[in-house]
Protein backbone atom coordinates (compact mmCIF):
# COMPACT_ATOMS: atom_id res chain seq x y z
CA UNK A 1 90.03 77.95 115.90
CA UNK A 2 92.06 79.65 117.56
CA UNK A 3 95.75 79.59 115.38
CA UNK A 4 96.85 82.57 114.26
CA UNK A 5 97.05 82.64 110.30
CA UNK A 6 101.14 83.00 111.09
CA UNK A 7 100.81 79.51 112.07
CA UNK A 8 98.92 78.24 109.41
CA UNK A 9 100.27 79.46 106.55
CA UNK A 10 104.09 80.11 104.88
CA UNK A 11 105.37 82.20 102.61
CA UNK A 12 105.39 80.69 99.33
CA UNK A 13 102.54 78.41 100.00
CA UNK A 14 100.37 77.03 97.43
CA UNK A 15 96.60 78.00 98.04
CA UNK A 16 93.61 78.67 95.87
CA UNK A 17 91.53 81.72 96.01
CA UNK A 18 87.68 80.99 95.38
CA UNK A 19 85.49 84.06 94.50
CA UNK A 20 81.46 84.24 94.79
CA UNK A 21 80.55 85.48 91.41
CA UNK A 22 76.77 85.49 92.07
CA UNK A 23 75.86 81.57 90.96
CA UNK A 24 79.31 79.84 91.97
CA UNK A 25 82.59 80.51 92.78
CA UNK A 26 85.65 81.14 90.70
CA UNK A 27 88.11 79.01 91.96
CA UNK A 28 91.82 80.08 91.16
CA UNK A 29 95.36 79.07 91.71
CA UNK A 30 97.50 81.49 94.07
CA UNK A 31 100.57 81.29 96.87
CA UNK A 32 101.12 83.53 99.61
CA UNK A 33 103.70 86.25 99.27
CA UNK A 34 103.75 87.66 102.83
CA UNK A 35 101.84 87.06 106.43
CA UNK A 36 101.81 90.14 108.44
CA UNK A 37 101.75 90.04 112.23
CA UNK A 38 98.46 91.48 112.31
CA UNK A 39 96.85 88.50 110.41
CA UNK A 40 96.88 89.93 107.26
CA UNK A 41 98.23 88.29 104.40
CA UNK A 42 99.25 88.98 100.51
CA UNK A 43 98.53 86.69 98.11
CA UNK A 44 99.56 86.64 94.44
CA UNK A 45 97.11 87.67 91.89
CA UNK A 46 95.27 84.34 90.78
CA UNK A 47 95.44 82.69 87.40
CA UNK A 48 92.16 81.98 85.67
CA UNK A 49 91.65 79.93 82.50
CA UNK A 50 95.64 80.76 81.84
CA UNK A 51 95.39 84.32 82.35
CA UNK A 52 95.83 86.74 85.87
CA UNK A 53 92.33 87.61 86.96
CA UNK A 54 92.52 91.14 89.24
CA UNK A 55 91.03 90.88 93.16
CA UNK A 56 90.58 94.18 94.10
CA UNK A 57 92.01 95.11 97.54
CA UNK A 58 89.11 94.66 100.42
CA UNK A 59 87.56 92.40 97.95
CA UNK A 60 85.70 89.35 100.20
CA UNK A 61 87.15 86.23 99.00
CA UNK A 62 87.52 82.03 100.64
CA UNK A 63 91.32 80.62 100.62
CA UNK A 64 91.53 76.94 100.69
CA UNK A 65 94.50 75.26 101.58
CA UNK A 66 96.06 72.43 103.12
CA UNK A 67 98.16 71.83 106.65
CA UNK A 68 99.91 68.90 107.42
CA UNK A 69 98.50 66.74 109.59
CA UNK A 70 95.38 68.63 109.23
CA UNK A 71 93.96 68.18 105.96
CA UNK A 72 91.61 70.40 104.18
CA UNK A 73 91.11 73.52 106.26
């Protein structure tokens, strides 16, 4: 794929974060708060079970999230 993450993904998007805890992942609620030109992006910190649950910064983690007209990507 060759999009740059600019052009897949807004500011203020809805996403959710999925973490490998060993067994399965955590999968979480988040949005995106910024997309750098670099391809770097912020997200907010993701709610768990109600409550924020920390991702620590160079912390590996999946981001699903949907496109229109693409689906599931």
């Amino acid at each position: 794929m060759d999009n740059k993450i600019s052009d897949l993904l807004k500011i203020g998007q809805n996403i959710e974060i999925e973490i490998d805890n060993g067994d399965s992942f955590l999968k979480m609620k988040s949005n995106i708060i910024s997309v750098a030109r670099d391809n770097r992006i912020s997200v907010a910190m993701p709610i768990y079970k109600g409550k924020i649950y920390p991702i620590s910064v160079g912390q590996r983690i999946n981001l699903v999230f949907t496109k229109a007209n693409k689906g599931q990507i």
